[in-house]
Each structure stands twice: as C-alpha cells, then as structure tokens.
Protein backbone atom coordinates (compact mmCIF):
# COMPACT_ATOMS: atom_id res chain seq x y z
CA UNK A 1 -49.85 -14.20 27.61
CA UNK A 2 -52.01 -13.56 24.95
CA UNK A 3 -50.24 -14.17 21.21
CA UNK A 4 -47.69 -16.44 22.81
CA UNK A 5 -46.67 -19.31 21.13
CA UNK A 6 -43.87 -21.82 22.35
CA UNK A 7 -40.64 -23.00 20.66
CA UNK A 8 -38.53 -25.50 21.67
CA UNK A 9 -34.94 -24.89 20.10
CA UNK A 10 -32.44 -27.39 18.85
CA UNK A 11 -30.72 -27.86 21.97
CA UNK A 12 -33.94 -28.20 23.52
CA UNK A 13 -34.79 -24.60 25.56
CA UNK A 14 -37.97 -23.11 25.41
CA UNK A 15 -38.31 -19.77 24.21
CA UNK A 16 -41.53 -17.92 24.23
CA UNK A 17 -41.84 -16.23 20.97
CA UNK A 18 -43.92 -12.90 21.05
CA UNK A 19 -45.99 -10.89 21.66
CA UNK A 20 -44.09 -8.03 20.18
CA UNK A 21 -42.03 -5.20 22.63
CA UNK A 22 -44.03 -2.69 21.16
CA UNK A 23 -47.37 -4.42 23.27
CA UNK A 24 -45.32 -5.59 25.97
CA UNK A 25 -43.91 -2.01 26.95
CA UNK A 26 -45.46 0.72 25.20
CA UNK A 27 -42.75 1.61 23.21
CA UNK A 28 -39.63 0.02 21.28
CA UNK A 29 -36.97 -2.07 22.62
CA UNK A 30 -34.50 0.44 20.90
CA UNK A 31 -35.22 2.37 24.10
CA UNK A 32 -34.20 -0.26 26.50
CA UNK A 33 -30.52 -0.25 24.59
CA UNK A 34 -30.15 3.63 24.76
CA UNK A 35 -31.28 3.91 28.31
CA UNK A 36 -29.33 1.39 29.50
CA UNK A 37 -25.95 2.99 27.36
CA UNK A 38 -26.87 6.10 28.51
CA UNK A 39 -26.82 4.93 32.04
CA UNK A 40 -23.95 3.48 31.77
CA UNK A 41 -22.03 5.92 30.38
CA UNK A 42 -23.28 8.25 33.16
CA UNK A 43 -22.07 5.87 35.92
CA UNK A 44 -18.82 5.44 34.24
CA UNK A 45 -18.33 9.15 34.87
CA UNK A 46 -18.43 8.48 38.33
CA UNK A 47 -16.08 5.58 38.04
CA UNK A 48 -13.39 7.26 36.39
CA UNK A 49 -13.94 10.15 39.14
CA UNK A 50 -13.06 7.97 41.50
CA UNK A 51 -9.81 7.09 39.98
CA UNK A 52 -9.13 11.14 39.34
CA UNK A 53 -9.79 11.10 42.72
CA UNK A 54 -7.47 8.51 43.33
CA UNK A 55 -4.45 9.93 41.13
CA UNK A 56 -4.85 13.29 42.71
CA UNK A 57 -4.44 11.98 46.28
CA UNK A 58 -1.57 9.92 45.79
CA UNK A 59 0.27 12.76 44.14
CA UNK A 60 -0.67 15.67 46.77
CA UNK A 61 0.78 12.90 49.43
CA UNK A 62 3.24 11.52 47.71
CA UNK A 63 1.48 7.82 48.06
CA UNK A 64 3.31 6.82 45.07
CA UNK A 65 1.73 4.35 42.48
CA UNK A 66 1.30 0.99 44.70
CA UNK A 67 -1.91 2.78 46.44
CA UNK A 68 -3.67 3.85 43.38
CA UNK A 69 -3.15 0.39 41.85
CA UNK A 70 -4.50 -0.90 45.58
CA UNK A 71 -7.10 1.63 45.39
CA UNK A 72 -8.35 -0.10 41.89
CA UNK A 73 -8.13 -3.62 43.07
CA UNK A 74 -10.05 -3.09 46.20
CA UNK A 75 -12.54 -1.06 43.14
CA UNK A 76 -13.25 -3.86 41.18
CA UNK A 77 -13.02 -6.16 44.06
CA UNK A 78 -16.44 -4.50 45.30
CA UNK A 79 -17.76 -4.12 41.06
CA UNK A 80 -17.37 -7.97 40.74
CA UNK A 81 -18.62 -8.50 44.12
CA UNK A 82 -21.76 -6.74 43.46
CA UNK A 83 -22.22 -7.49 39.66
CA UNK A 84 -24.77 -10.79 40.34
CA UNK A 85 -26.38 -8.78 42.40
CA UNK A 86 -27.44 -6.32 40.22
CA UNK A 87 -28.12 -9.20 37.06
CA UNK A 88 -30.43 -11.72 39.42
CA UNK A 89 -32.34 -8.80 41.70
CA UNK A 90 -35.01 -11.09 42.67
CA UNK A 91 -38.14 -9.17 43.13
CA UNK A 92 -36.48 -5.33 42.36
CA UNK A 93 -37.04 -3.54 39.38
CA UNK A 94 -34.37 -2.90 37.05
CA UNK A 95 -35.32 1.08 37.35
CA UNK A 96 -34.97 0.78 41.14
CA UNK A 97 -31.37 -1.24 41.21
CA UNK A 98 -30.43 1.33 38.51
CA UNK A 99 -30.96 4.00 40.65
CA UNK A 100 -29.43 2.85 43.96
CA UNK A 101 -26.18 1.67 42.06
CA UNK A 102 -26.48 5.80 40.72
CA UNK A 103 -26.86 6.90 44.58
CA UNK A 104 -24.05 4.56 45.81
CA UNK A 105 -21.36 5.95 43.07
CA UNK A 106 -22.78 10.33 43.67
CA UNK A 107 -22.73 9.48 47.33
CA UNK A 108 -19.19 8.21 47.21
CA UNK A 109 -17.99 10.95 45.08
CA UNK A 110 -20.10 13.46 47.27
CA UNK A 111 -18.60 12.26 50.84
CA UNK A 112 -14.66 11.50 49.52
CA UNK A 113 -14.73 15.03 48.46
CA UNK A 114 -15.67 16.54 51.65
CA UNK A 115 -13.69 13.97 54.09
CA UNK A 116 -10.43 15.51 55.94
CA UNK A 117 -8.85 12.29 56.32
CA UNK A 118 -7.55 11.39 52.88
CA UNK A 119 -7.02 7.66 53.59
CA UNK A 120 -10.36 7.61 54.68
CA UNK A 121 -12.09 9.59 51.91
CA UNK A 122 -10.16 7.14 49.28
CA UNK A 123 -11.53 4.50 50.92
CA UNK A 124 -15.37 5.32 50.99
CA UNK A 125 -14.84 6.52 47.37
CA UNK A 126 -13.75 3.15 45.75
CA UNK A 127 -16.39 0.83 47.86
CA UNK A 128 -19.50 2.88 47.21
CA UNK A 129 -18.23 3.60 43.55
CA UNK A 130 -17.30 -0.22 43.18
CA UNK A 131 -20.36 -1.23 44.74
CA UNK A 132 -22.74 1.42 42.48
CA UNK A 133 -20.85 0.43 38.94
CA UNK A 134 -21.69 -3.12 40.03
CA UNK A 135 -25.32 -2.78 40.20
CA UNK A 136 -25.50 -0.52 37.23
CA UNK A 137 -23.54 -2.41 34.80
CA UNK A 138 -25.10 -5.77 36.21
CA UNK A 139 -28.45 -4.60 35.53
CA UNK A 140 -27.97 -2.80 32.35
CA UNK A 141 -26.42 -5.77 30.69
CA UNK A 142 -29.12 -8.05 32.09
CA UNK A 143 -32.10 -5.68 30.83
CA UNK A 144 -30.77 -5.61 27.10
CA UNK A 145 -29.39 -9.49 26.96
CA UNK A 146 -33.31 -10.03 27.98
CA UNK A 147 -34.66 -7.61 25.47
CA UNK A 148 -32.24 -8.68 22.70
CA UNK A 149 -32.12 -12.53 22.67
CA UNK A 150 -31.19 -12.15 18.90
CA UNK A 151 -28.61 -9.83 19.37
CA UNK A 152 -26.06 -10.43 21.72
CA UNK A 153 -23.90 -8.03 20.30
CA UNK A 154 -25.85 -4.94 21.65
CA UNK A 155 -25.29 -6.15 25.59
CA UNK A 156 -21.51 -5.62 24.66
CA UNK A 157 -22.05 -2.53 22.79
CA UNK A 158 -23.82 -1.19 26.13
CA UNK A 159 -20.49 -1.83 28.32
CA UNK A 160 -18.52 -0.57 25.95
CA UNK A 161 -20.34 2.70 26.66
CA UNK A 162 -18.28 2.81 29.79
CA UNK A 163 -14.93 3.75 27.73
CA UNK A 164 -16.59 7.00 27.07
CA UNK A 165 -16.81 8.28 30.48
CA UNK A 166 -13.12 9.58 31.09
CA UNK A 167 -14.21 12.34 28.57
CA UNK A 168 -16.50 14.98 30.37
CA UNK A 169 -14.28 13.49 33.83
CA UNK A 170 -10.92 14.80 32.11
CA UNK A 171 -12.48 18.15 31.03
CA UNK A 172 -13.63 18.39 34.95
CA UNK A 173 -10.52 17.76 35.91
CA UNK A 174 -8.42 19.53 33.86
CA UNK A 175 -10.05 22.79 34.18
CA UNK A 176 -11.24 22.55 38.11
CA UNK A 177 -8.06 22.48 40.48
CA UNK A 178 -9.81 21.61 43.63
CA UNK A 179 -11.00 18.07 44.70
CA UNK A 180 -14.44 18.60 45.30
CA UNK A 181 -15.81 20.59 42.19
CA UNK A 182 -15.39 18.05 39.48
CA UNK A 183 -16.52 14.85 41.82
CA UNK A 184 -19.37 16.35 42.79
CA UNK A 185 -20.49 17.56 39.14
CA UNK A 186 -20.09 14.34 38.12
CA UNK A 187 -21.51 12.65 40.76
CA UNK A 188 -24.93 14.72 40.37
CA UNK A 189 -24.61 14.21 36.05
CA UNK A 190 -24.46 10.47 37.44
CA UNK A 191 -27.56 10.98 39.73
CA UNK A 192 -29.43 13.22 36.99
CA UNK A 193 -28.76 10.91 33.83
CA UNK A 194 -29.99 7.89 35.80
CA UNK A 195 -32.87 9.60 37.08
CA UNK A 196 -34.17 10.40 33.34
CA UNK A 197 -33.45 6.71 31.93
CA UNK A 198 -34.25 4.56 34.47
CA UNK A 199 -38.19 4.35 34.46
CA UNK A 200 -37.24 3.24 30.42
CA UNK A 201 -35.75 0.17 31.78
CA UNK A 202 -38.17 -2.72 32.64
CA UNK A 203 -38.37 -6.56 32.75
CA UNK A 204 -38.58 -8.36 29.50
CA UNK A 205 -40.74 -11.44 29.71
CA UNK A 206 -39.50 -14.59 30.83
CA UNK A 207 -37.40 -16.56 28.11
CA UNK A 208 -39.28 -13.79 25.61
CA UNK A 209 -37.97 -14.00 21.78
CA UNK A 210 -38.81 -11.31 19.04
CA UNK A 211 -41.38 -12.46 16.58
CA UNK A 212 -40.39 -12.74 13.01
CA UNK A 213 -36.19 -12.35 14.47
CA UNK A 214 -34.37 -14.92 13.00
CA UNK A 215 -31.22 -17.07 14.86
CA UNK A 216 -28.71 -19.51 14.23
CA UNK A 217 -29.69 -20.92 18.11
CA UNK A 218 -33.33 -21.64 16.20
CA UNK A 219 -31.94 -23.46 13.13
CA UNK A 220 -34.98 -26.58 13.47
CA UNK A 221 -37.14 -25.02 15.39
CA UNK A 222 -40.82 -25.25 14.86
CA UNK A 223 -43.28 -23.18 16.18
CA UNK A 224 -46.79 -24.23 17.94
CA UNK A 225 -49.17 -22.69 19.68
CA UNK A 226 -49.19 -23.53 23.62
CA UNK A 227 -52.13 -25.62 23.94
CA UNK A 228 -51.05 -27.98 20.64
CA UNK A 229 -48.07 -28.97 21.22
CA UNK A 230 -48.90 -32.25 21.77
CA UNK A 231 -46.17 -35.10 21.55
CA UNK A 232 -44.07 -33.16 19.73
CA UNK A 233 -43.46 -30.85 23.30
CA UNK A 234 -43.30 -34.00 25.03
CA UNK A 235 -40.30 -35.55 22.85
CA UNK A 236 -38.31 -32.01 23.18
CA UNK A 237 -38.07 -31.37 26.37
C-alpha cells in the first residue's frame, strides 16, 4: 500500500506504519471508537434485559435465586463461547458480525417475551442473548485494538460501555409492568443503534500503526521504506 513503510520493533514484530486512517477509511478513527461504544452500549441493553427478564420470572414463580444465578452461568457460558468468534471472523465484516450478534440478542428478547412456557422462554433468552453479546463485544474490541495499536486503553474504555446499559433497561422496567413491553423496546433500540453504527466499523489494515504515534513497544525502532530494508530486515526478523 502506497506510503507504507515497515518497522521492525524491539522485540522483533513488524508493524506497518501508515498510511494515515483518514486515507484508509474516509474519515477518522475517532469514529471507529464511538461506533463501536455505542454498539456496545446498545447490546448491553439487551443483556441486562435478559437478566430483568430473568429476575422477573423467578419471582412470579417463585424459582428462588439458584435459577437466576443458573440462568447467568449458562449466559456467559454462551458470551465466552462465542467471543473468538466474533474477534477472528475470517472473511466477515466487522459491520456484518455486528449486526447478527444485534439480531441474535432482539430476537431473544423478542421470542422470550412472547413464549407461554416460562422455562422455555428463559432459556432461548440467555443463549441467543449470550450468543449476540459474544459477537458484539468480540468484534467491537477487535475493531478498536486494530485501529488503536497506540492506545490500548480505548479497547477497555469500549467494554466498559457495557456498565451503562442497566440505565434505560431499569427505567423500562420500572415503569412497564408487563414482560413483553420493555424487552421488546430494548431489543429493537438494540437492533436500531446497531443498524446506524455498524457500516462505521471496518477492517484496519493488517499489523497497521498510526504515523507520527509514538510507543514504548517502539523504543529502537527504525523506520525504512519496504524495498530498502536491506540487511538490516534480514538481521530483525
């Protein structure tokens, strides 16, 4: 790619430095980070809806405690399952796997609502919202790590967008009795946010770094252009 120029770091990776984000996509990387918290703060709506969801049924049934806490294992049982999934994605967009992990946590919220059986709605409510967190927070945090080599802080700040989305689930809840309102209002904010943010989330380049950003993992590097590296490459790698 065209003002490219490779560095070989300390510890001896490779790290392509340029051209700038503002070439690459169009726009600013600051973007990436907001689409990405924004998304993720939408899916955590759904998240927390599920364990509403959760809380509710085990009180109108008198479950007592042990299911909800079962109800949250088997949760992040399906996340963690389906968090590498949604950082490697192979050939998929980071817009597409955004949106499917938005579908999977709406639809969950959409169909528990609506199911007679409340066992059975429970269920399909923490796999599909387990399963649709995973892919959203997997990809988010892989999109920004990509697009902000040189600040690893912001990948963390983008999770920790997720502790805000108990706020518009509580208002739902506390002033909506019945099951299905809140759920599916936040299942179609979920669907909704996603939709608007995703197409700002793309690929950055492969082992891309900022030009001009500065990093304690560069401390010796030296930068040369691709085709005169000469021994120097050699004796790095």
């Amino acid at each position: 790619m065209a003002g490219q120029h490779l560095v070989h770091a300390a510890h001896g990776r490779r790290t392509w430095v340029g051209p700038s984000d503002q070439m690459v996509l169009g726009y600013s990387r600051a973007w990436i980070a907001a689409a990405a918290g924004t998304t993720m703060l939408a899916a955590a709506g759904a998240e927390y809806g599920c364990g509403v969801f959760a809380v509710r049924l085990s009180s109108a049934h008198h479950w007592g405690p042990l299911t909800a806490g079962w109800a949250f294992a088997a949760w992040l049982a399906c996340q963690l399952a389906t968090l590498p999934a949604g950082r490697l994605r192979l050939s998929v967009r980071p817009a597409r796997t955004a949106r499917y992990g938005a579908a999977c946590c709406a639809l969950g919220l959409l169909f528990a609502s609506r199911i007679a059986d409340p066992a059975a709605a429970l269920a399909v409510d923490v796999v599909t919202a387990g399963i649709g967190i995973g892919l959203v927070s997997g990809t988010c945090v892989a999109v920004v790590a990509a697009w902000f080599p040189d600040k690893h802080i912001l990948a963390g700040l983008v999770v920790g967008a997720v502790a805000c989305g108990p706020l518009p689930v509580a208002l739902a809840a506390a002033t909506v009795r019945a099951h299905a309102a809140p759920l599916s209002a936040v299942a179609w904010v979920t669907v909704t946010v996603t939709a608007l943010c995703a197409p700002l989330l793309q690929d950055a380049p492969r082992r891309w770094w900022p030009s001009g950003a500065k990093s304690r993992n560069h401390p010796h590097t030296h930068p040369s252009t691709t085709g005169k590296s000469g021994g120097t490459d050699d004796q790095s790698a």
